[in-house]
PDB file of N, CA and C in Angstrom:
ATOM      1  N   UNK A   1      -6.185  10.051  24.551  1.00  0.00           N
ATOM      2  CA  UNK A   1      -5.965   9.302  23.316  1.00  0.00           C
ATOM      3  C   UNK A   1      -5.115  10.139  22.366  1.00  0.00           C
ATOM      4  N   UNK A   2      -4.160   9.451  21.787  1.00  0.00           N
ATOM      5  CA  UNK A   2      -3.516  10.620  20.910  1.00  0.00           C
ATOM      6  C   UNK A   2      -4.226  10.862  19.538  1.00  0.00           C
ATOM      7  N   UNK A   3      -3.779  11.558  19.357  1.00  0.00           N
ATOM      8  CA  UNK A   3      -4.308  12.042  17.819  1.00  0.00           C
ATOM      9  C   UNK A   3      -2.964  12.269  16.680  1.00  0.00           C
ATOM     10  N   UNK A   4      -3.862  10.988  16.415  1.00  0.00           N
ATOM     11  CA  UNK A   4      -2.838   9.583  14.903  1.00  0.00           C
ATOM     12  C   UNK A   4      -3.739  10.135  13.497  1.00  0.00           C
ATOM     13  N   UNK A   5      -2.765  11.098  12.913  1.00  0.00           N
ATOM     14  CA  UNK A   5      -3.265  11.042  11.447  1.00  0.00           C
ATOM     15  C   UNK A   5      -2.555  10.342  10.197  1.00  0.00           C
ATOM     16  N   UNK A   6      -3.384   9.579   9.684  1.00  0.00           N
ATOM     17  CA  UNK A   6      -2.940   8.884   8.346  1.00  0.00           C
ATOM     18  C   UNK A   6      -3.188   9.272   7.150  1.00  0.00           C
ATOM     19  N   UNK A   7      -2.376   9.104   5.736  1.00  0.00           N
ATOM     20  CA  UNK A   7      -3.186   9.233   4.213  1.00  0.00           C
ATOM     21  C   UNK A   7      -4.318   8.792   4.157  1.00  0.00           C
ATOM     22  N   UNK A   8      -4.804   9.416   3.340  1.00  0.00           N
ATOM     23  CA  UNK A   8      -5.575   8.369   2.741  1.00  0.00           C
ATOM     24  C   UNK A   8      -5.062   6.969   1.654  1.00  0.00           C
ATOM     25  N   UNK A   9      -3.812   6.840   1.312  1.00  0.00           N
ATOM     26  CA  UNK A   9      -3.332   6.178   0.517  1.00  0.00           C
ATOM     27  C   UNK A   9      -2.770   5.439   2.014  1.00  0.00           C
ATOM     28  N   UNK A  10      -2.419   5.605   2.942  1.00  0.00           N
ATOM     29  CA  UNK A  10      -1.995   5.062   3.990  1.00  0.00           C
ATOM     30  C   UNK A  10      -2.988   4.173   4.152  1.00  0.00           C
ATOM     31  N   UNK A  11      -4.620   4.360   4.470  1.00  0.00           N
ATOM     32  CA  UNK A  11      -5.207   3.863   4.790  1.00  0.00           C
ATOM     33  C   UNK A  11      -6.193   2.762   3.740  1.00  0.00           C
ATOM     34  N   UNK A  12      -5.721   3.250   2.449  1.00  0.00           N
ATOM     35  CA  UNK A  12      -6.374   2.277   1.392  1.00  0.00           C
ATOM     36  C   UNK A  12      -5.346   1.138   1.361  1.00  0.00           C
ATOM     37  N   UNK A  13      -4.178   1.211   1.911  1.00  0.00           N
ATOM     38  CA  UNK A  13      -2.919   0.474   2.215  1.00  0.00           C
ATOM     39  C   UNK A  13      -2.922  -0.690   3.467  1.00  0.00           C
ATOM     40  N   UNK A  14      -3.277  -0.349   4.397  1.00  0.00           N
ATOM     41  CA  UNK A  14      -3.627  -0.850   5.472  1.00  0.00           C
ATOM     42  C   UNK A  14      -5.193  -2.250   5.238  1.00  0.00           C
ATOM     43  N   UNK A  15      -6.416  -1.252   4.386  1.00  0.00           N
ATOM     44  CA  UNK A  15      -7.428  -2.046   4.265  1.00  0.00           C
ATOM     45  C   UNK A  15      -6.703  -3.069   3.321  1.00  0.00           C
ATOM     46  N   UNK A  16      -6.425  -3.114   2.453  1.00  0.00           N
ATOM     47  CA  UNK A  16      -5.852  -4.015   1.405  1.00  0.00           C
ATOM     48  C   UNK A  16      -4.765  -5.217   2.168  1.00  0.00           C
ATOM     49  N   UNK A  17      -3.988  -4.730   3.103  1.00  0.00           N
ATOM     50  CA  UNK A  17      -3.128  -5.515   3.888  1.00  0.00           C
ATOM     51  C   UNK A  17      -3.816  -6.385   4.568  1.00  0.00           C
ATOM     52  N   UNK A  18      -5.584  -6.014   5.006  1.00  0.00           N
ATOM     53  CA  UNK A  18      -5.948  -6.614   5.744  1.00  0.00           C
ATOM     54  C   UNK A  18      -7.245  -7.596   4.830  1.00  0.00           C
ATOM     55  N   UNK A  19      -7.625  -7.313   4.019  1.00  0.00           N
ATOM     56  CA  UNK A  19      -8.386  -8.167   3.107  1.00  0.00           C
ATOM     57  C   UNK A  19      -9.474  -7.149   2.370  1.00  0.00           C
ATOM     58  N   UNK A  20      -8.998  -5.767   2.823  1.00  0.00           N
ATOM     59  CA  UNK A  20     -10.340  -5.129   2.327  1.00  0.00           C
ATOM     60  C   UNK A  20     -11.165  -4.428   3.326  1.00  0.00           C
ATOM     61  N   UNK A  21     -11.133  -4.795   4.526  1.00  0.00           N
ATOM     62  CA  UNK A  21     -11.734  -4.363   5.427  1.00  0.00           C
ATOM     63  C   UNK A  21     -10.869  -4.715   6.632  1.00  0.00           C
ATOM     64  N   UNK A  22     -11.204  -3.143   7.773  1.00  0.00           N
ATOM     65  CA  UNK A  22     -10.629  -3.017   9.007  1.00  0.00           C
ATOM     66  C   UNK A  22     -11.341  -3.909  10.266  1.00  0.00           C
ATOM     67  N   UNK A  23     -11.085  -5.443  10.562  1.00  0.00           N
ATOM     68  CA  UNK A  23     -11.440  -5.982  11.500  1.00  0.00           C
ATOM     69  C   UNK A  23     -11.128  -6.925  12.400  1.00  0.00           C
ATOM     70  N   UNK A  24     -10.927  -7.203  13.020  1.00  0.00           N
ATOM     71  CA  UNK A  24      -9.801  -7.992  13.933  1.00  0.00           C
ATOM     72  C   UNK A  24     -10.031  -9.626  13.836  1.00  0.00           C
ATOM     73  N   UNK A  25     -10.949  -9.922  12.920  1.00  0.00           N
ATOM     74  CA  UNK A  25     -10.616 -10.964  12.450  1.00  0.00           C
ATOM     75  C   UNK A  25     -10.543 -11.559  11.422  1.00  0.00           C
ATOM     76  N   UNK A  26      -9.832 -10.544  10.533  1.00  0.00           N
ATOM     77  CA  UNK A  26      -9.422 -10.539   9.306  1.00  0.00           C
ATOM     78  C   UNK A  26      -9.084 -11.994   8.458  1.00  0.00           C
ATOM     79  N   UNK A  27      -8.993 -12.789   7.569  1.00  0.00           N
ATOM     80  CA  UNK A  27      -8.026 -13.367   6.983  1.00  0.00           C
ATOM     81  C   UNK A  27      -6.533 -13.310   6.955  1.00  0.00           C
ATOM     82  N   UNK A  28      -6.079 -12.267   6.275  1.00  0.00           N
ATOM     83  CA  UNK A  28      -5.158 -11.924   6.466  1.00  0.00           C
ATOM     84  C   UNK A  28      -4.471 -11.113   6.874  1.00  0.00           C
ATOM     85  N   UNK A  29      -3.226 -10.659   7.158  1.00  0.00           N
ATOM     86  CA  UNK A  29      -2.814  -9.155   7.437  1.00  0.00           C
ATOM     87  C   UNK A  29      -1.027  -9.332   6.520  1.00  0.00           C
ATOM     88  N   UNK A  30      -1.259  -8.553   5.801  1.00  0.00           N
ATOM     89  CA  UNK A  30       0.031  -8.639   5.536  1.00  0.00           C
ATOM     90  C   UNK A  30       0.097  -7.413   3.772  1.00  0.00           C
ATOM     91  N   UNK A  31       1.484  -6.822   3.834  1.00  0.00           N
ATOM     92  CA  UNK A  31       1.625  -6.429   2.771  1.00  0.00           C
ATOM     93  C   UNK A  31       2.921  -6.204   2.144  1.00  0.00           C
ATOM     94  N   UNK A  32       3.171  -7.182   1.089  1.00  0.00           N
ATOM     95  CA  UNK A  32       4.607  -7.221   0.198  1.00  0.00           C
ATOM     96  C   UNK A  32       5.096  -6.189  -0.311  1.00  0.00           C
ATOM     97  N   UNK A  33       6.198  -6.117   0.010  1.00  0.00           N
ATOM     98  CA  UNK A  33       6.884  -4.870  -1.343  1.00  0.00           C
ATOM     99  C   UNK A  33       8.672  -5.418  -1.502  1.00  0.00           C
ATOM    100  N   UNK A  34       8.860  -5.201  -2.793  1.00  0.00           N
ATOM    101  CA  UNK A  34      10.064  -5.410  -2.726  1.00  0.00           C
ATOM    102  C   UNK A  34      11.326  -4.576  -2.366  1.00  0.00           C
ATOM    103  N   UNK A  35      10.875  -3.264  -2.348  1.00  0.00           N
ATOM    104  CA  UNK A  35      11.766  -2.143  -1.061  1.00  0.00           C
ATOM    105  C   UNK A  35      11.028  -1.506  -0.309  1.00  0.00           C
ATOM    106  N   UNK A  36      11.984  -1.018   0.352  1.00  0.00           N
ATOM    107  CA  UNK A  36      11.500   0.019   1.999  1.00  0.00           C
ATOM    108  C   UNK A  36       9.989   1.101   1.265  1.00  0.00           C
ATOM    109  N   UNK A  37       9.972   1.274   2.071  1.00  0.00           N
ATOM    110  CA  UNK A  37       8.000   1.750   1.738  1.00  0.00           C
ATOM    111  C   UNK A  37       7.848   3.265   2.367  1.00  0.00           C
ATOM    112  N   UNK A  38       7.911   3.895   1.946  1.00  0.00           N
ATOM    113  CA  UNK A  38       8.004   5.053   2.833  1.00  0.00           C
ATOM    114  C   UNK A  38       6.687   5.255   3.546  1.00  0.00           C
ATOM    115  N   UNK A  39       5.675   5.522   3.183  1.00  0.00           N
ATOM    116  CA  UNK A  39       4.138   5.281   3.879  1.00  0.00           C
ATOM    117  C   UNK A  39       4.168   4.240   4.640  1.00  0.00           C
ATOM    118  N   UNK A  40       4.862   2.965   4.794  1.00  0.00           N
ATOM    119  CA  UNK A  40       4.881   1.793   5.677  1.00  0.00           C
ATOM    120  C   UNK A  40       5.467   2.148   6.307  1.00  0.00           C
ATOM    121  N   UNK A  41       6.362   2.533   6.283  1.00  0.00           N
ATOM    122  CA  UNK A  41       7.461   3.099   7.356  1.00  0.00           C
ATOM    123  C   UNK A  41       6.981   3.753   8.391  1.00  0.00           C
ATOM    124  N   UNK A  42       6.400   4.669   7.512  1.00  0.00           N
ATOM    125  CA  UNK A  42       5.915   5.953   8.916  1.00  0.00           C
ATOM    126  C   UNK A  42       4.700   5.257   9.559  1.00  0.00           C
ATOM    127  N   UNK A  43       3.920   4.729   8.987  1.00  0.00           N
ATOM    128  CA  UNK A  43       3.047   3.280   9.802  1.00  0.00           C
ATOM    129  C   UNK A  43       3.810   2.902  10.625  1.00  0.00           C
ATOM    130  N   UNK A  44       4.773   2.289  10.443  1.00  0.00           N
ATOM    131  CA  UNK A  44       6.091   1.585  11.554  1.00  0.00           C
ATOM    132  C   UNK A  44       5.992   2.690  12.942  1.00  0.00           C
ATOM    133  N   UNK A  45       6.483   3.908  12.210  1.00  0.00           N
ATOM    134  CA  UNK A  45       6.824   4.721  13.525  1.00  0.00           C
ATOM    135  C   UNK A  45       5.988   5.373  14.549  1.00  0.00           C
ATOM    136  N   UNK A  46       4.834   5.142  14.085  1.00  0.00           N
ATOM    137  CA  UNK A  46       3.328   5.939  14.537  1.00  0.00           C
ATOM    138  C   UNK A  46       2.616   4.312  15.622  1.00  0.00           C
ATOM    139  N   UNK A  47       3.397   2.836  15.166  1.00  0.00           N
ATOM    140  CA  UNK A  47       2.931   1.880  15.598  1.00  0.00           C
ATOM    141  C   UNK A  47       1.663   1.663  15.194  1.00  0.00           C
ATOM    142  N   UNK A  48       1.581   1.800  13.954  1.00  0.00           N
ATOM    143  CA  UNK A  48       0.691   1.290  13.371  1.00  0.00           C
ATOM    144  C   UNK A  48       0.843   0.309  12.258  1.00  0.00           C
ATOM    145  N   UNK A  49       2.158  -0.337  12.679  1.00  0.00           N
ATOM    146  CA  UNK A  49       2.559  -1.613  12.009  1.00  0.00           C
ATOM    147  C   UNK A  49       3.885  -2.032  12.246  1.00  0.00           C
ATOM    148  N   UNK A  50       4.310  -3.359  11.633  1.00  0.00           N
ATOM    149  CA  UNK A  50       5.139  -3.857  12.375  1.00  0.00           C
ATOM    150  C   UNK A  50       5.953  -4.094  10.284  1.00  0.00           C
ATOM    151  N   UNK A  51       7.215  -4.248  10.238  1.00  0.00           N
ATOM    152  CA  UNK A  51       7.913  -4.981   9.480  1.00  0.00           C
ATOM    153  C   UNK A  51       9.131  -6.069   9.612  1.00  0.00           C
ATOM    154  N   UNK A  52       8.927  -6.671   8.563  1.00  0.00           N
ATOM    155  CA  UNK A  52      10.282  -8.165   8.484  1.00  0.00           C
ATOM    156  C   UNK A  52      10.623  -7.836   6.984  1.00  0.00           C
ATOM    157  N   UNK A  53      12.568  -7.731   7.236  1.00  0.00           N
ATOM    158  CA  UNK A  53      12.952  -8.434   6.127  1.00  0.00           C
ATOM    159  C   UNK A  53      12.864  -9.694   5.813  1.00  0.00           C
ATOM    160  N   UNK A  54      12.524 -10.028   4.638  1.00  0.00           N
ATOM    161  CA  UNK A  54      12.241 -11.235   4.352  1.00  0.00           C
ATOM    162  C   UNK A  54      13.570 -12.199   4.045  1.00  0.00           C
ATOM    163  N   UNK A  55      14.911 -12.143   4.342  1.00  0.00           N
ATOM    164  CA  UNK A  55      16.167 -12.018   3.978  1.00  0.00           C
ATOM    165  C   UNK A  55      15.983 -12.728   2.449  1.00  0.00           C
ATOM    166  N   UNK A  56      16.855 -13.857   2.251  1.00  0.00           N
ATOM    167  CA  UNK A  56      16.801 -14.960   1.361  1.00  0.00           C
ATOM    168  C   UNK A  56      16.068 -14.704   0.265  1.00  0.00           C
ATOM    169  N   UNK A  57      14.325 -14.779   0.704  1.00  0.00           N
ATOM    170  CA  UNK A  57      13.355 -14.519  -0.255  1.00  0.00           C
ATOM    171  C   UNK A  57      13.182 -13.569  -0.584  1.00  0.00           C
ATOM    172  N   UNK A  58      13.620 -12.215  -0.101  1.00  0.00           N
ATOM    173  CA  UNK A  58      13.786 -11.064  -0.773  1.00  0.00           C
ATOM    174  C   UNK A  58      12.704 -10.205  -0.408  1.00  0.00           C
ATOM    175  N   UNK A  59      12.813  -9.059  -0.377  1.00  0.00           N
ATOM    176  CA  UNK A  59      11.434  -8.202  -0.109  1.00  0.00           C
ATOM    177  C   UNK A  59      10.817  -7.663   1.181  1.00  0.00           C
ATOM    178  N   UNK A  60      10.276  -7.348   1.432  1.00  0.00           N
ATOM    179  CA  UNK A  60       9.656  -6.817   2.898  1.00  0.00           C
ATOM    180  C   UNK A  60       8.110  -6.911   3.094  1.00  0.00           C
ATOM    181  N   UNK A  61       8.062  -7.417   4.480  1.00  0.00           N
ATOM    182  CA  UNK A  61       6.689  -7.576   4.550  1.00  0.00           C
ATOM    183  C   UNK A  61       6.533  -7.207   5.365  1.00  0.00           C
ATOM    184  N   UNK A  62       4.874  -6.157   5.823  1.00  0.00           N
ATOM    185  CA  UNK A  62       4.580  -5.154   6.572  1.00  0.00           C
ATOM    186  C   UNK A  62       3.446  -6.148   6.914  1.00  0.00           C
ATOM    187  N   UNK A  63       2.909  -5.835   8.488  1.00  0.00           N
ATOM    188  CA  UNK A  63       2.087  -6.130   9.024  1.00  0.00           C
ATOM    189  C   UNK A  63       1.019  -5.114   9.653  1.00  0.00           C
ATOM    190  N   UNK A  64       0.119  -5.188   9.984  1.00  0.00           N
ATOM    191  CA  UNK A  64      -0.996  -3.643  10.565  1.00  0.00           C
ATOM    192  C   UNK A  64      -0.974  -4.654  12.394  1.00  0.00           C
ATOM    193  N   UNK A  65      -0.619  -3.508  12.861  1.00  0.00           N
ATOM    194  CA  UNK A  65      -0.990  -3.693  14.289  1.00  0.00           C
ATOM    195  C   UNK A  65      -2.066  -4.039  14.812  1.00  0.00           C
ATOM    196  N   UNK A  66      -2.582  -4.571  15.780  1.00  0.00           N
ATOM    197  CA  UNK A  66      -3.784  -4.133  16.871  1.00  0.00           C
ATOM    198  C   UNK A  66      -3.881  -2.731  17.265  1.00  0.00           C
ATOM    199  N   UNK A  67      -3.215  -2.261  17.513  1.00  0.00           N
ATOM    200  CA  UNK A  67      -3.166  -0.716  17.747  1.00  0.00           C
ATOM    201  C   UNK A  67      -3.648   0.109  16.724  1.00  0.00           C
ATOM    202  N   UNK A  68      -3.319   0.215  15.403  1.00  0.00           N
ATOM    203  CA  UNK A  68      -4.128   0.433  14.135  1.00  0.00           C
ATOM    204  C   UNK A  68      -5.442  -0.231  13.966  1.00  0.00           C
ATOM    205  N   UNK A  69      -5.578  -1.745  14.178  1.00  0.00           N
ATOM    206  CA  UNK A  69      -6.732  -1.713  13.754  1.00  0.00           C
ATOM    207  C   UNK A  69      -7.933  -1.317  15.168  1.00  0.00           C
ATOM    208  N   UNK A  70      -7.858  -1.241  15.942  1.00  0.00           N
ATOM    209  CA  UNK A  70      -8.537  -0.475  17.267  1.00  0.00           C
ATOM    210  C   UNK A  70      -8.734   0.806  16.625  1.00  0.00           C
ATOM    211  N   UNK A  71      -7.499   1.597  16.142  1.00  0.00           N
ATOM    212  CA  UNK A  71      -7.905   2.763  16.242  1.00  0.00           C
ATOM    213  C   UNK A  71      -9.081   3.041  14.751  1.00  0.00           C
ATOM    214  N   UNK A  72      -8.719   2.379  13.840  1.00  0.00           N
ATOM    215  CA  UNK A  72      -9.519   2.793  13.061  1.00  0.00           C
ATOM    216  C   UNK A  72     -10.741   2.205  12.980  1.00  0.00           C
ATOM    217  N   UNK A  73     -11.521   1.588  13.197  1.00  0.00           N
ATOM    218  CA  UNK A  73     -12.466   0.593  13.577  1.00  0.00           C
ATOM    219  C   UNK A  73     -13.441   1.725  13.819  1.00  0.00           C
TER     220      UNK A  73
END
């Protein structure tokens, strides 16, 4: 298993994306920003999330993986 370390601001980031709590059957998953995110990012690169420009509507929206939420669970 590798060994994936996150912030803690990473991870108060992630719960909030997901409703508050880490569980796979969340409400929602999702988290707005209107530029690039640097803590999301590196989420991105660790695969512990996914992003979309939002083109048109402007902004970026980050998603939390299955792979994140497995691991932190």
């Amino acid at each position: 298993m590798e060994d994936i370390r996150i912030t803690p601001k990473q991870l108060k980031e992630i719960r909030h994306a997901l409703g508050g709590e880490i569980k796979e059957d969340t409400f929602r998953n999702h988290y707005c920003t209107c530029e690039e995110c640097e803590s999301w990012n590196e989420l991105v690169e660790i695969g512990f999330a996914t992003k979309r420009d939002m083109g048109e509507l402007g902004g970026i929206t980050y998603f939390v993986t299955e792979k994140a939420i497995k691991a932190l669970r």
